[in-house]
PDB file of N, CA and C in Angstrom:
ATOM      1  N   UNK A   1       0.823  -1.173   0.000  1.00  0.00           N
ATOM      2  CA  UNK A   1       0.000   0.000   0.000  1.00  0.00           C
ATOM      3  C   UNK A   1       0.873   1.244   0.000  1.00  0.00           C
ATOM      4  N   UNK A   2       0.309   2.426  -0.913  1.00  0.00           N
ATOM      5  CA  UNK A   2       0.829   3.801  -0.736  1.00  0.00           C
ATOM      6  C   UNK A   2       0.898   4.216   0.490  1.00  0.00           C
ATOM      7  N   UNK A   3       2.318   5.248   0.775  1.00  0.00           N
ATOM      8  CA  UNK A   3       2.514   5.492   2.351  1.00  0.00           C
ATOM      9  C   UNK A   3       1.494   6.784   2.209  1.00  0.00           C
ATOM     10  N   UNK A   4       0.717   6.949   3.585  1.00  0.00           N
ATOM     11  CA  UNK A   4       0.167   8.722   3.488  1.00  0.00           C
ATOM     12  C   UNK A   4       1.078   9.231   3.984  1.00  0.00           C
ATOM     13  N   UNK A   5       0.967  10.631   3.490  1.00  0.00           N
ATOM     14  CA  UNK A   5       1.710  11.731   4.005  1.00  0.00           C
ATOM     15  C   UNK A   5       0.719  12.711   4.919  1.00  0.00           C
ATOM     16  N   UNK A   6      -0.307  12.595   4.825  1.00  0.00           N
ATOM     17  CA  UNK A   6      -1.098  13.526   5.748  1.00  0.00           C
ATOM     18  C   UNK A   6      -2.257  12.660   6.179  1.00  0.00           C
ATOM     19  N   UNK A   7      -2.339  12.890   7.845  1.00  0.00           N
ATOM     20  CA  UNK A   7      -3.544  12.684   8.556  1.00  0.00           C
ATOM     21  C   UNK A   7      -4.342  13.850   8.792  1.00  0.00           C
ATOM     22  N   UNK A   8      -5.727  13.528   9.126  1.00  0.00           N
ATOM     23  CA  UNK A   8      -6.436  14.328   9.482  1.00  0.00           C
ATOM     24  C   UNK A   8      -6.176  15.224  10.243  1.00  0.00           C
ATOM     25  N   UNK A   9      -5.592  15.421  11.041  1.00  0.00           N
ATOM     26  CA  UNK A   9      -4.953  16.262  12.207  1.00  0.00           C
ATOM     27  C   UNK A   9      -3.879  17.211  11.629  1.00  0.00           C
ATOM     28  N   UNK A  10      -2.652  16.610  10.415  1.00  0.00           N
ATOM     29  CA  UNK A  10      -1.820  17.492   9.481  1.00  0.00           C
ATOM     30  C   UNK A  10      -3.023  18.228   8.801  1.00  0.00           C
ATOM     31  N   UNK A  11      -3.934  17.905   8.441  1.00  0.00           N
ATOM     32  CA  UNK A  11      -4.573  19.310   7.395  1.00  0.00           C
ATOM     33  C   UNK A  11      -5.346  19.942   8.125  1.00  0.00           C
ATOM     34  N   UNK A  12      -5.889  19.907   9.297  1.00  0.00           N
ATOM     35  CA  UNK A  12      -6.365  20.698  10.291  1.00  0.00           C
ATOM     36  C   UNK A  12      -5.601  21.764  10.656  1.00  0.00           C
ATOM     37  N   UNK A  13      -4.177  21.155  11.073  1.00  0.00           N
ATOM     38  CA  UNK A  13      -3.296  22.201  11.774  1.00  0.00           C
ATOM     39  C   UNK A  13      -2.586  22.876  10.959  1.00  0.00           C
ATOM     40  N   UNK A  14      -2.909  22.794   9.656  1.00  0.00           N
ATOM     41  CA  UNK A  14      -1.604  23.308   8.631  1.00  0.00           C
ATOM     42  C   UNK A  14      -2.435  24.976   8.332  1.00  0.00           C
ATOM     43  N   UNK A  15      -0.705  26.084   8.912  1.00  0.00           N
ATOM     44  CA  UNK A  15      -1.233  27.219   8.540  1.00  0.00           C
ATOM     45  C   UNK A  15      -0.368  27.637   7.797  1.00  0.00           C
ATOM     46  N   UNK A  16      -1.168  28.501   6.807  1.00  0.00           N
ATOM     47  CA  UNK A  16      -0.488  29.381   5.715  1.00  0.00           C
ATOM     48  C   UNK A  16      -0.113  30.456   6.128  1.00  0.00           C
ATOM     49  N   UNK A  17       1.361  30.901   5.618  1.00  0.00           N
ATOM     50  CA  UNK A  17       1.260  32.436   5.798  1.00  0.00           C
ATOM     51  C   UNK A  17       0.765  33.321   4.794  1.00  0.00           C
ATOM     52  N   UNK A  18       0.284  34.637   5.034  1.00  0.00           N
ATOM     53  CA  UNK A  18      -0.432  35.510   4.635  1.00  0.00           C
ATOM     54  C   UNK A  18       0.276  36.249   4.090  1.00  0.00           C
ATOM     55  N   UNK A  19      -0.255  36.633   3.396  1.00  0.00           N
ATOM     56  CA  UNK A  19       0.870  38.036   1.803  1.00  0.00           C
ATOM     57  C   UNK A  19       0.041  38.830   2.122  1.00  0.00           C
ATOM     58  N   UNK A  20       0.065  40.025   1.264  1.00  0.00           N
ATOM     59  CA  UNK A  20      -0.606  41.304   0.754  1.00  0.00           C
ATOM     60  C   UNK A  20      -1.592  40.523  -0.564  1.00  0.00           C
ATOM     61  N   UNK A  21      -1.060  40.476  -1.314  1.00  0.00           N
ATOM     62  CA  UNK A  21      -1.801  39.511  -2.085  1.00  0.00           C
ATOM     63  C   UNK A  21      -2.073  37.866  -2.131  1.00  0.00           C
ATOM     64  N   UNK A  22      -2.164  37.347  -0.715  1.00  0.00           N
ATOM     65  CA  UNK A  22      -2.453  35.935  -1.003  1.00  0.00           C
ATOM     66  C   UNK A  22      -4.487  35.220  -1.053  1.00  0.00           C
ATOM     67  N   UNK A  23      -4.542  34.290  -0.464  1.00  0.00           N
ATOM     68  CA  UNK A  23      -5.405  33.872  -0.615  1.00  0.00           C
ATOM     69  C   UNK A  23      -6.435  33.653   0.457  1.00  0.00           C
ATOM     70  N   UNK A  24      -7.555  34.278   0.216  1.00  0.00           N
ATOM     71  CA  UNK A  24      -8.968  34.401   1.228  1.00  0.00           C
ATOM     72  C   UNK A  24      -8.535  33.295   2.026  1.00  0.00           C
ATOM     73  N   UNK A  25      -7.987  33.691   3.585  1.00  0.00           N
ATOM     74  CA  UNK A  25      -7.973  32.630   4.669  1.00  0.00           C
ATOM     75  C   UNK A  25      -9.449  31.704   4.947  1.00  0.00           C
ATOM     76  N   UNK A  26     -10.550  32.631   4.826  1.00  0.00           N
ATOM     77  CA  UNK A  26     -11.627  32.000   5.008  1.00  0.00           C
ATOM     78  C   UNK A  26     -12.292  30.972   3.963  1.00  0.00           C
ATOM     79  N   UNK A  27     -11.956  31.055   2.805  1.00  0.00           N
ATOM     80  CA  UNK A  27     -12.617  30.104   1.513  1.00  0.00           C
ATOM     81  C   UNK A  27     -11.464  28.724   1.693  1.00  0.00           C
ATOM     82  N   UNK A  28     -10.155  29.336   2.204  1.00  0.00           N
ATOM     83  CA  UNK A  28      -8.858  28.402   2.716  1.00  0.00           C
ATOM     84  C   UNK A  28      -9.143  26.957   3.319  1.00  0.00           C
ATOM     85  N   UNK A  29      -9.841  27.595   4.189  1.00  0.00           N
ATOM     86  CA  UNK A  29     -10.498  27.159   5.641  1.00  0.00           C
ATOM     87  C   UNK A  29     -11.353  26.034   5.091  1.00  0.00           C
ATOM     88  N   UNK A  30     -12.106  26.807   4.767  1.00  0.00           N
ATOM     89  CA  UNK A  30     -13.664  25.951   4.310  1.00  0.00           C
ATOM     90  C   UNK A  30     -13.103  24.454   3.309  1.00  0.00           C
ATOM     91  N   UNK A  31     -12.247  24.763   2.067  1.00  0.00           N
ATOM     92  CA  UNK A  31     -12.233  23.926   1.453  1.00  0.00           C
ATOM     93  C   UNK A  31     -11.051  22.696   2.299  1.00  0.00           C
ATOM     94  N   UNK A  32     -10.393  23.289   3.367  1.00  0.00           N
ATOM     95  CA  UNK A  32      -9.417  22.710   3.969  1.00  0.00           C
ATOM     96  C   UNK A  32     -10.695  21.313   4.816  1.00  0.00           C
ATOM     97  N   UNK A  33     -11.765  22.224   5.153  1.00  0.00           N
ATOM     98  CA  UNK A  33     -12.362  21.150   6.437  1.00  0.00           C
ATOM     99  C   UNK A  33     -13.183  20.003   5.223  1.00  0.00           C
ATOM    100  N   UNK A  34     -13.435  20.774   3.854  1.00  0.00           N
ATOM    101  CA  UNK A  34     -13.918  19.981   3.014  1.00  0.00           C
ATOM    102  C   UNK A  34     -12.999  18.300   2.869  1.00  0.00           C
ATOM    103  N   UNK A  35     -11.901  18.993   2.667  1.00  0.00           N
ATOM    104  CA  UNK A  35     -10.401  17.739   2.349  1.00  0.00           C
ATOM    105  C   UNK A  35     -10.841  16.695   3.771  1.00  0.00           C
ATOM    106  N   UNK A  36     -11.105  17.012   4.652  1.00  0.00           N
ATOM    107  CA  UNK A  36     -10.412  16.530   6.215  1.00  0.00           C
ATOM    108  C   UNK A  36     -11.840  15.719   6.067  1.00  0.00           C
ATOM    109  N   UNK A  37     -13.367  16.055   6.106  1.00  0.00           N
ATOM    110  CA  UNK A  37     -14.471  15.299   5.554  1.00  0.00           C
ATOM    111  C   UNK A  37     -14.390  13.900   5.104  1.00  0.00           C
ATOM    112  N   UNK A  38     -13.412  14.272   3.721  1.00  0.00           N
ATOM    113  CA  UNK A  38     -13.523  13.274   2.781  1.00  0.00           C
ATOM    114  C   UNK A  38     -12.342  12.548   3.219  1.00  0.00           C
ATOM    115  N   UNK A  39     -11.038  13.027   3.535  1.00  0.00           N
ATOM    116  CA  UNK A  39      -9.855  11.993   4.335  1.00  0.00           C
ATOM    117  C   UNK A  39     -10.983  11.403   4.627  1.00  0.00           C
ATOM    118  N   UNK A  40     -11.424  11.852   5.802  1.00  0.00           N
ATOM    119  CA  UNK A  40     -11.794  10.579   7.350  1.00  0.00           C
ATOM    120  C   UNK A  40     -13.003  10.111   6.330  1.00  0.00           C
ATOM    121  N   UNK A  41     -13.941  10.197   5.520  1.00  0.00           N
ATOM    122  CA  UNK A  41     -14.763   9.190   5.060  1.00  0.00           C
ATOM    123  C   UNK A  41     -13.461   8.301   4.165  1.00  0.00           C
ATOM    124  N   UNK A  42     -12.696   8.637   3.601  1.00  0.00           N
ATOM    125  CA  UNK A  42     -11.852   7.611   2.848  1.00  0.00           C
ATOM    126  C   UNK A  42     -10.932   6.588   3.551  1.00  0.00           C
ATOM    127  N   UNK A  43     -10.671   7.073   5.082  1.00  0.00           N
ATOM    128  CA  UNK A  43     -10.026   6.045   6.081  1.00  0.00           C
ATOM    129  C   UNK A  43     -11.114   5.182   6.376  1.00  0.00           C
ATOM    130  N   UNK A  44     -12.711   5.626   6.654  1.00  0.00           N
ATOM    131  CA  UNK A  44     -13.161   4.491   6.976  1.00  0.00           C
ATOM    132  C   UNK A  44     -13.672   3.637   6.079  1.00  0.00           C
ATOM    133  N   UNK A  45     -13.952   4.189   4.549  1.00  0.00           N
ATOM    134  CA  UNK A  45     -14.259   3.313   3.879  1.00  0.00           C
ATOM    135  C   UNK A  45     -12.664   2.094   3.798  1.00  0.00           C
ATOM    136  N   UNK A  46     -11.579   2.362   3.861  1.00  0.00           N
ATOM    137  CA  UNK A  46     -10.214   2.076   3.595  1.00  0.00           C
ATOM    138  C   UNK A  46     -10.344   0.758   5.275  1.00  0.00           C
ATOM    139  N   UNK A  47     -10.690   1.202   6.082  1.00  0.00           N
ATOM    140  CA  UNK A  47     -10.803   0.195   7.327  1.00  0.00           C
ATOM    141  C   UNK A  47     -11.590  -0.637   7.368  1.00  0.00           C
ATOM    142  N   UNK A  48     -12.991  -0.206   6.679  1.00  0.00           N
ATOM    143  CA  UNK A  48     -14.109  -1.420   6.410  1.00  0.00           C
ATOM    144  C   UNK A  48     -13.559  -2.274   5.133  1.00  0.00           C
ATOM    145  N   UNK A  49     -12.794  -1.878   3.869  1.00  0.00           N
ATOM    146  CA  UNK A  49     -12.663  -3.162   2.896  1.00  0.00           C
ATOM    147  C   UNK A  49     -11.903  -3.772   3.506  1.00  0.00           C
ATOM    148  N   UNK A  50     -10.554  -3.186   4.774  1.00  0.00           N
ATOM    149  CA  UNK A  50      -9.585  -4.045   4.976  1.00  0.00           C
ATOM    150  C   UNK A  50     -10.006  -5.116   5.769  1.00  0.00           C
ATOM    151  N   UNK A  51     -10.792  -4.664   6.161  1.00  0.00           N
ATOM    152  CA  UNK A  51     -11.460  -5.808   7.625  1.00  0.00           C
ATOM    153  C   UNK A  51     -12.715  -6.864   6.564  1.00  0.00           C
ATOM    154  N   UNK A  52     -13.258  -6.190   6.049  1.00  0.00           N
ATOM    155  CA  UNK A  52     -14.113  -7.400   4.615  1.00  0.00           C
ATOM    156  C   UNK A  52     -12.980  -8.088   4.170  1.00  0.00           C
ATOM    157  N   UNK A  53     -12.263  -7.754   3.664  1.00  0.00           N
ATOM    158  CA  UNK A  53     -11.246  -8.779   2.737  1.00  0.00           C
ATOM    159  C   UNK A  53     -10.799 -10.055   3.748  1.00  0.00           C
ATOM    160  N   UNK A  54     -10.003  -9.325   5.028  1.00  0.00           N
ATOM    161  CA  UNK A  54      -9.600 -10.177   5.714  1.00  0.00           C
ATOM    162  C   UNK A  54     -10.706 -11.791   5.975  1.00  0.00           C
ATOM    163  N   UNK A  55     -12.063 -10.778   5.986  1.00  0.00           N
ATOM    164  CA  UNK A  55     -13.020 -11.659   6.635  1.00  0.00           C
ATOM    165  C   UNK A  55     -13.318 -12.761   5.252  1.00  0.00           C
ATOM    166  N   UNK A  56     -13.176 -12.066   4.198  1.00  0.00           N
ATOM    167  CA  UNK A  56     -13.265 -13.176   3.069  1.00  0.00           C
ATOM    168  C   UNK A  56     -12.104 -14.179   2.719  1.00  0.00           C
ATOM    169  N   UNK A  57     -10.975 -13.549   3.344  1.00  0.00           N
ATOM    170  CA  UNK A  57      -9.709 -14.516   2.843  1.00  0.00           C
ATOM    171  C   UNK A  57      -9.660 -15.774   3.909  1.00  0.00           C
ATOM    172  N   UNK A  58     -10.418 -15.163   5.069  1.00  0.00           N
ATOM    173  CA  UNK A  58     -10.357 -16.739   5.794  1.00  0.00           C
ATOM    174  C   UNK A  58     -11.796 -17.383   5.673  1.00  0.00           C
ATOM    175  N   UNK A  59     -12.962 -16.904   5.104  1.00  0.00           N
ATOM    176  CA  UNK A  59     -13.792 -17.976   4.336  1.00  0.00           C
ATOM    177  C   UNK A  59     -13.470 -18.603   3.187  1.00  0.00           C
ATOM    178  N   UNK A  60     -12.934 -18.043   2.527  1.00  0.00           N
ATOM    179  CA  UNK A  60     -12.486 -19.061   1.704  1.00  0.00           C
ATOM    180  C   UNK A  60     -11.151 -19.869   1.989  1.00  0.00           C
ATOM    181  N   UNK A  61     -10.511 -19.579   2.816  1.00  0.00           N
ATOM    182  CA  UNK A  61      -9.607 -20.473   3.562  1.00  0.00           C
ATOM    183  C   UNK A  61     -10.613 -21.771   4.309  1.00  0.00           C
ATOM    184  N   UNK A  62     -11.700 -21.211   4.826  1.00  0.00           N
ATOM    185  CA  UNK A  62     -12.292 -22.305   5.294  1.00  0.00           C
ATOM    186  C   UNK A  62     -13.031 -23.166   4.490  1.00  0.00           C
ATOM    187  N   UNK A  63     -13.644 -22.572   3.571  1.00  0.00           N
ATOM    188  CA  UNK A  63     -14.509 -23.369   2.239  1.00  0.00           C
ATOM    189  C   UNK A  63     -13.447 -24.310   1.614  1.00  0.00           C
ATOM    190  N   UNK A  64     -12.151 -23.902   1.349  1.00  0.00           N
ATOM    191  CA  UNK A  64     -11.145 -24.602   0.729  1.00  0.00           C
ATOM    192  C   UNK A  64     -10.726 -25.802   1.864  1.00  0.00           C
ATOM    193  N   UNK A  65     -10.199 -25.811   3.048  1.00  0.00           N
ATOM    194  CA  UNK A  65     -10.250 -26.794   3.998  1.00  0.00           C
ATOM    195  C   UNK A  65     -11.602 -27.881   3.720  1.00  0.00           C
ATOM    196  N   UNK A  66     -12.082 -27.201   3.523  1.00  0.00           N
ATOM    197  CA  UNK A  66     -13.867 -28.299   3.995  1.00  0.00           C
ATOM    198  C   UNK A  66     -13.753 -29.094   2.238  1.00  0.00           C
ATOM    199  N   UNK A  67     -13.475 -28.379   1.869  1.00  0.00           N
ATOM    200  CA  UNK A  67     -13.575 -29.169   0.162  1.00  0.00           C
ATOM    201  C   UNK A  67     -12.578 -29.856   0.387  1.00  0.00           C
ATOM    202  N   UNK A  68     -10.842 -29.793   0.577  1.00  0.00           N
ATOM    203  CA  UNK A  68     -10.286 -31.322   0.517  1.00  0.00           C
ATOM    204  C   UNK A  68     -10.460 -32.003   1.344  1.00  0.00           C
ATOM    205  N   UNK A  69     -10.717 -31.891   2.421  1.00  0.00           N
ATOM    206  CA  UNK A  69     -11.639 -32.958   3.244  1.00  0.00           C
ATOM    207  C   UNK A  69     -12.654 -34.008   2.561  1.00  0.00           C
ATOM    208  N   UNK A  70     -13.677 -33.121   2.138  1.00  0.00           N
ATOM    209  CA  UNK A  70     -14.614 -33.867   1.013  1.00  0.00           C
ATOM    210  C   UNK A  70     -13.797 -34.692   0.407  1.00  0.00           C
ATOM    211  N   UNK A  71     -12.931 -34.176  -0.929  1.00  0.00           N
ATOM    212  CA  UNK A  71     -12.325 -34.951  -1.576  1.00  0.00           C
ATOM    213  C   UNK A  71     -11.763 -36.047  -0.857  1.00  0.00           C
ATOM    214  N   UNK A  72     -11.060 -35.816   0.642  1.00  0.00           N
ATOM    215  CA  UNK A  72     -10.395 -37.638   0.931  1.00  0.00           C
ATOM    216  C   UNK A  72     -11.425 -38.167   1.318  1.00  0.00           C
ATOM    217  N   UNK A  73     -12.560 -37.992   1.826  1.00  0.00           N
ATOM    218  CA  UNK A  73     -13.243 -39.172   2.126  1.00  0.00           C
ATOM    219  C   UNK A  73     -14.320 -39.344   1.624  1.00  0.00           C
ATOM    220  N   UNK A  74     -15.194 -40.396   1.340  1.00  0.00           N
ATOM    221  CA  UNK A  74     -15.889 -40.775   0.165  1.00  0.00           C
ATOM    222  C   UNK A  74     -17.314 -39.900   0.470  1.00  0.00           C
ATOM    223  N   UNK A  75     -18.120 -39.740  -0.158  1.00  0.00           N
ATOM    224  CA  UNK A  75     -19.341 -39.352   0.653  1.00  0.00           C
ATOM    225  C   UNK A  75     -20.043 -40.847   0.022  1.00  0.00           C
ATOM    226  N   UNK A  76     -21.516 -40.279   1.121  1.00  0.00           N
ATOM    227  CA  UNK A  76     -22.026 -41.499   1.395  1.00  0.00           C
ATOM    228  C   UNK A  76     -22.914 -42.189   0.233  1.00  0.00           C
ATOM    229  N   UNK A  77     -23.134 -41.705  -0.906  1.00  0.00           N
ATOM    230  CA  UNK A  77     -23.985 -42.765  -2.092  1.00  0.00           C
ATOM    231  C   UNK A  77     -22.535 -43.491  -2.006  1.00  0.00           C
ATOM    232  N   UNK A  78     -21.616 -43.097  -2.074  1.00  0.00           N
ATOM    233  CA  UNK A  78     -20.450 -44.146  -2.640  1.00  0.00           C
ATOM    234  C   UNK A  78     -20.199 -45.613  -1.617  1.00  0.00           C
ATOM    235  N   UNK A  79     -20.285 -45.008  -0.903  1.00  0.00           N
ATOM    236  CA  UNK A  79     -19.840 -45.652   1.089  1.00  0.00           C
ATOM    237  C   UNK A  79     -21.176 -46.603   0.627  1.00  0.00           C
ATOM    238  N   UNK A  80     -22.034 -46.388   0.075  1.00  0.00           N
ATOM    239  CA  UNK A  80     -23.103 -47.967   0.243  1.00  0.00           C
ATOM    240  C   UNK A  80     -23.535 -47.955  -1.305  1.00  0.00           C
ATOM    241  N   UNK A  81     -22.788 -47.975  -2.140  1.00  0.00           N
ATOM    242  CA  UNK A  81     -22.880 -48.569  -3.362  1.00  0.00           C
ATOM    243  C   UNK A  81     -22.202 -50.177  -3.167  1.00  0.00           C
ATOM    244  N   UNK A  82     -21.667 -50.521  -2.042  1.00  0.00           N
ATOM    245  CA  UNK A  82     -21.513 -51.532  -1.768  1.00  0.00           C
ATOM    246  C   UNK A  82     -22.278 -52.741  -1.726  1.00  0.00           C
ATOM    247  N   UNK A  83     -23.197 -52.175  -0.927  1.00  0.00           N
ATOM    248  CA  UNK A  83     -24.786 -53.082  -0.706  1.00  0.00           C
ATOM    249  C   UNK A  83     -25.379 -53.236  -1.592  1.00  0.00           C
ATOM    250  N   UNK A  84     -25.622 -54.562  -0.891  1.00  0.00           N
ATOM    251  CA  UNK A  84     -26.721 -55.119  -2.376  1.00  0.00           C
ATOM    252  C   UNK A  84     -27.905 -55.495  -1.549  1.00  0.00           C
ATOM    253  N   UNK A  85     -29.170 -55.622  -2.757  1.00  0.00           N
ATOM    254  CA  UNK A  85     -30.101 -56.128  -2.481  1.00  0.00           C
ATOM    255  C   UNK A  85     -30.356 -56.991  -1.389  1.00  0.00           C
ATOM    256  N   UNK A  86     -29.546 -58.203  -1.723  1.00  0.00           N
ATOM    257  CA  UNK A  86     -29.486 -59.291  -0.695  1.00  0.00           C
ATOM    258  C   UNK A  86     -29.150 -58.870   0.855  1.00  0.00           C
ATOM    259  N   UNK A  87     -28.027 -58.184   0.788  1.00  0.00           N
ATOM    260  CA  UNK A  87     -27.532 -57.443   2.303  1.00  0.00           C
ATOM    261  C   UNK A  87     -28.711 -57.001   2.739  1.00  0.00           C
ATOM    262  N   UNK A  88     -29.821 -56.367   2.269  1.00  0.00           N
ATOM    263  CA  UNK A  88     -30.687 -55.520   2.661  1.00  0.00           C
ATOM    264  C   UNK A  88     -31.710 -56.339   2.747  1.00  0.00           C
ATOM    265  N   UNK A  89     -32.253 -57.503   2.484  1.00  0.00           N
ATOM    266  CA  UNK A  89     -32.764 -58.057   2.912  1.00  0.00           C
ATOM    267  C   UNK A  89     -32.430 -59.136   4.091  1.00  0.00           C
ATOM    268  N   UNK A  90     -31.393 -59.425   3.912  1.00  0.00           N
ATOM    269  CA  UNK A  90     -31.045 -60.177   5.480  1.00  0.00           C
ATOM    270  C   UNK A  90     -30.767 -59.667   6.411  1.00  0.00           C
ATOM    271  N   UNK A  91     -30.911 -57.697   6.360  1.00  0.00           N
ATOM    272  CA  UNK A  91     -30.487 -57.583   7.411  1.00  0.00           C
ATOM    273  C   UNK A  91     -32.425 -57.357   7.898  1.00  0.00           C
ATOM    274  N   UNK A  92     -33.123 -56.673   6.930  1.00  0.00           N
ATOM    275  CA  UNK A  92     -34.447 -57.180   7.180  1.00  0.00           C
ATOM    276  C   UNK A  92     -35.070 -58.403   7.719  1.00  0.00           C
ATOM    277  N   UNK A  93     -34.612 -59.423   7.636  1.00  0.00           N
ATOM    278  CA  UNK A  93     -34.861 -60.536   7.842  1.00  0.00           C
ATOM    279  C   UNK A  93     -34.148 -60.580   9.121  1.00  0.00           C
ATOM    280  N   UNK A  94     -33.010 -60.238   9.604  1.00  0.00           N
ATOM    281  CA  UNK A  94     -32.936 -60.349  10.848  1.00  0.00           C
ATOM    282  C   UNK A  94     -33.517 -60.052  11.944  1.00  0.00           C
ATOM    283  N   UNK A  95     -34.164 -58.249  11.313  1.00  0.00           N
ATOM    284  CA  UNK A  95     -34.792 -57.622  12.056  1.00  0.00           C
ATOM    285  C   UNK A  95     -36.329 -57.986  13.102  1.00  0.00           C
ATOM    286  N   UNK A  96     -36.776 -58.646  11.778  1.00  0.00           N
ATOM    287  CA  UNK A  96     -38.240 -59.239  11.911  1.00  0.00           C
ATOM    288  C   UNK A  96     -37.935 -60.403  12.705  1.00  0.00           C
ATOM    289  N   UNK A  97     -36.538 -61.491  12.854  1.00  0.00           N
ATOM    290  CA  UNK A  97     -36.361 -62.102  14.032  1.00  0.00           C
ATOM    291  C   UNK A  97     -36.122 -61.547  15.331  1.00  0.00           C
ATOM    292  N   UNK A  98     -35.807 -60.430  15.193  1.00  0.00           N
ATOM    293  CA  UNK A  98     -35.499 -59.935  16.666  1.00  0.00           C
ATOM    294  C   UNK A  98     -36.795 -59.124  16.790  1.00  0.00           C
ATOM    295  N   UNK A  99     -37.590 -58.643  16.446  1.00  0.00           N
ATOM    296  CA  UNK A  99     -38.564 -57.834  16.455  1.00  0.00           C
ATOM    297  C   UNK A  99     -39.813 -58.971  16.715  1.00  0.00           C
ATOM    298  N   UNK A 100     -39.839 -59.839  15.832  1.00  0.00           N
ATOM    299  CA  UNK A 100     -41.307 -60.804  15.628  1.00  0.00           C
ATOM    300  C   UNK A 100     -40.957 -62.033  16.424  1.00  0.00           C
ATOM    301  N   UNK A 101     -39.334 -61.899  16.654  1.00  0.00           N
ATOM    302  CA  UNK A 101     -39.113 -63.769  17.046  1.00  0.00           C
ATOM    303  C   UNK A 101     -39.913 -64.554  17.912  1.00  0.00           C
ATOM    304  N   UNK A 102     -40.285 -63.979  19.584  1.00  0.00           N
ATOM    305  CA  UNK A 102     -40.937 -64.427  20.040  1.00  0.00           C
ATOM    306  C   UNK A 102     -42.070 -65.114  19.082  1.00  0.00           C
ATOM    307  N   UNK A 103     -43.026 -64.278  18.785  1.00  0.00           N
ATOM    308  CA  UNK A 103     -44.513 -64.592  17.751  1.00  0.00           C
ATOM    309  C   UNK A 103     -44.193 -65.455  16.444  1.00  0.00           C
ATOM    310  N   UNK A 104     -43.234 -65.138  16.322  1.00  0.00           N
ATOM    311  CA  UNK A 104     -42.620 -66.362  15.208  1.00  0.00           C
ATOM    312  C   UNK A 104     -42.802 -67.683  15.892  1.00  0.00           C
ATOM    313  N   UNK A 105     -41.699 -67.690  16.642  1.00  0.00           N
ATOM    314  CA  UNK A 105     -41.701 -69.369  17.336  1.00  0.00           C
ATOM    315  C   UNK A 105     -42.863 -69.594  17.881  1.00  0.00           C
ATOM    316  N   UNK A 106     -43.707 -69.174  18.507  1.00  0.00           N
ATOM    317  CA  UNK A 106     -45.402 -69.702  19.176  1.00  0.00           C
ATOM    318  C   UNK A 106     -45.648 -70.250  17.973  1.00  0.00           C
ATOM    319  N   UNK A 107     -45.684 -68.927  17.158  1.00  0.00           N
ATOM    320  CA  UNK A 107     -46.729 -69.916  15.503  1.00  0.00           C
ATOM    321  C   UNK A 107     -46.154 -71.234  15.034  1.00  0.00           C
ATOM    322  N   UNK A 108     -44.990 -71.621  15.059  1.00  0.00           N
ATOM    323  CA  UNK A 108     -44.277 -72.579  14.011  1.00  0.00           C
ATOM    324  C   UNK A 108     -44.399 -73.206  15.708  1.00  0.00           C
ATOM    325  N   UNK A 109     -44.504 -73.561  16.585  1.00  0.00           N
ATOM    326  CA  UNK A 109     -44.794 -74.775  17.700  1.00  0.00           C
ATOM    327  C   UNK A 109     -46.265 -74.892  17.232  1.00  0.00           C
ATOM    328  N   UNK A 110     -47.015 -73.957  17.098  1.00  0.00           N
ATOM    329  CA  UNK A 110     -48.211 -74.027  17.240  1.00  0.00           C
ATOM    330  C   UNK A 110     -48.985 -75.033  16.434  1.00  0.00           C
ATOM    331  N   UNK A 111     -47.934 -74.541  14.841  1.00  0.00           N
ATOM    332  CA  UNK A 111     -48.143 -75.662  13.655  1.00  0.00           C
ATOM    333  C   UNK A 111     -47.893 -77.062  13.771  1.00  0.00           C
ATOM    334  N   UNK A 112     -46.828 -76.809  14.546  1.00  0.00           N
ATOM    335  CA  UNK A 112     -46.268 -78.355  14.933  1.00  0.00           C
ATOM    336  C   UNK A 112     -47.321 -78.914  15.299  1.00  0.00           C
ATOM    337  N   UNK A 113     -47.692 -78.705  16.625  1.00  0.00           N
ATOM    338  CA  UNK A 113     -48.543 -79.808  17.420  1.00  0.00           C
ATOM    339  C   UNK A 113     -49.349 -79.975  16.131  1.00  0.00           C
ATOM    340  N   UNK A 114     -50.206 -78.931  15.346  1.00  0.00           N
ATOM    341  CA  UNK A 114     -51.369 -78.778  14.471  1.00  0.00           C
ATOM    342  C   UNK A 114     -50.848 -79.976  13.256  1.00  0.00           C
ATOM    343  N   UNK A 115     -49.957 -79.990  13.056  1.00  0.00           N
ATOM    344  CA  UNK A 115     -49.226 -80.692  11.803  1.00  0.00           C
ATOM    345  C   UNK A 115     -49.474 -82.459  12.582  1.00  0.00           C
ATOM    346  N   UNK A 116     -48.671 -82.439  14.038  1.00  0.00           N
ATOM    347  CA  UNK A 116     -48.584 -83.979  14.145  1.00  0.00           C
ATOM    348  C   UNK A 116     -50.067 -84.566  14.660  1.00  0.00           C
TER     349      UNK A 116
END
């Protein structure tokens, strides 16, 4: 960044000397507090991008972290493109034994006796 040479406070305090023929101290004045206005609106616009930027260079520092992450590890359609049909039914089928088993086995004794 360009170095400044004047703060708000240098064009405040800066006095001219006076001639016989120099220049209306008072129109001096006026356009001097005009300058000092626009400095201090141009420092703070100059403090708010610096502090935005910053705040964007570490979101996308963080968006970029979170994406190769993604990339090493699989996401999950991939992680169970493994499974198959069959897996998914035996693990169904297990379920309904641990869920139904009791009522399972009554019925199939039940048949028994009914059968012999």
């Amino acid at each position: 960044m360009a170095d400044k040479n004047l703060t708000t406070k240098d064009i405040l305090q800066k006095e001219f000397k006076s001639s016989m023929r120099g220049y209306n101290v008072s129109e001096v004045d006026e356009f001097l507090d005009l300058i000092i206005r626009d400095y201090e609106s141009y420092q703070k616009d100059l403090t708010y991008l610096q502090s935005e930027n910053e705040r964007l260079r570490n979101r996308v520092d963080e968006l970029t972290k979170q994406a190769a992450v993604g990339k090493r590890t699989p996401s999950t359609p991939n992680a169970s493109a493994g499974v198959t049909n069959f897996d998914i039914l035996k693990r169904l089928s297990n379920l309904e034994k641990h869920v139904f088993g009791s009522k399972l086995e009554d019925r199939h004794s039940d048949d028994d006796l009914v059968n012999d």
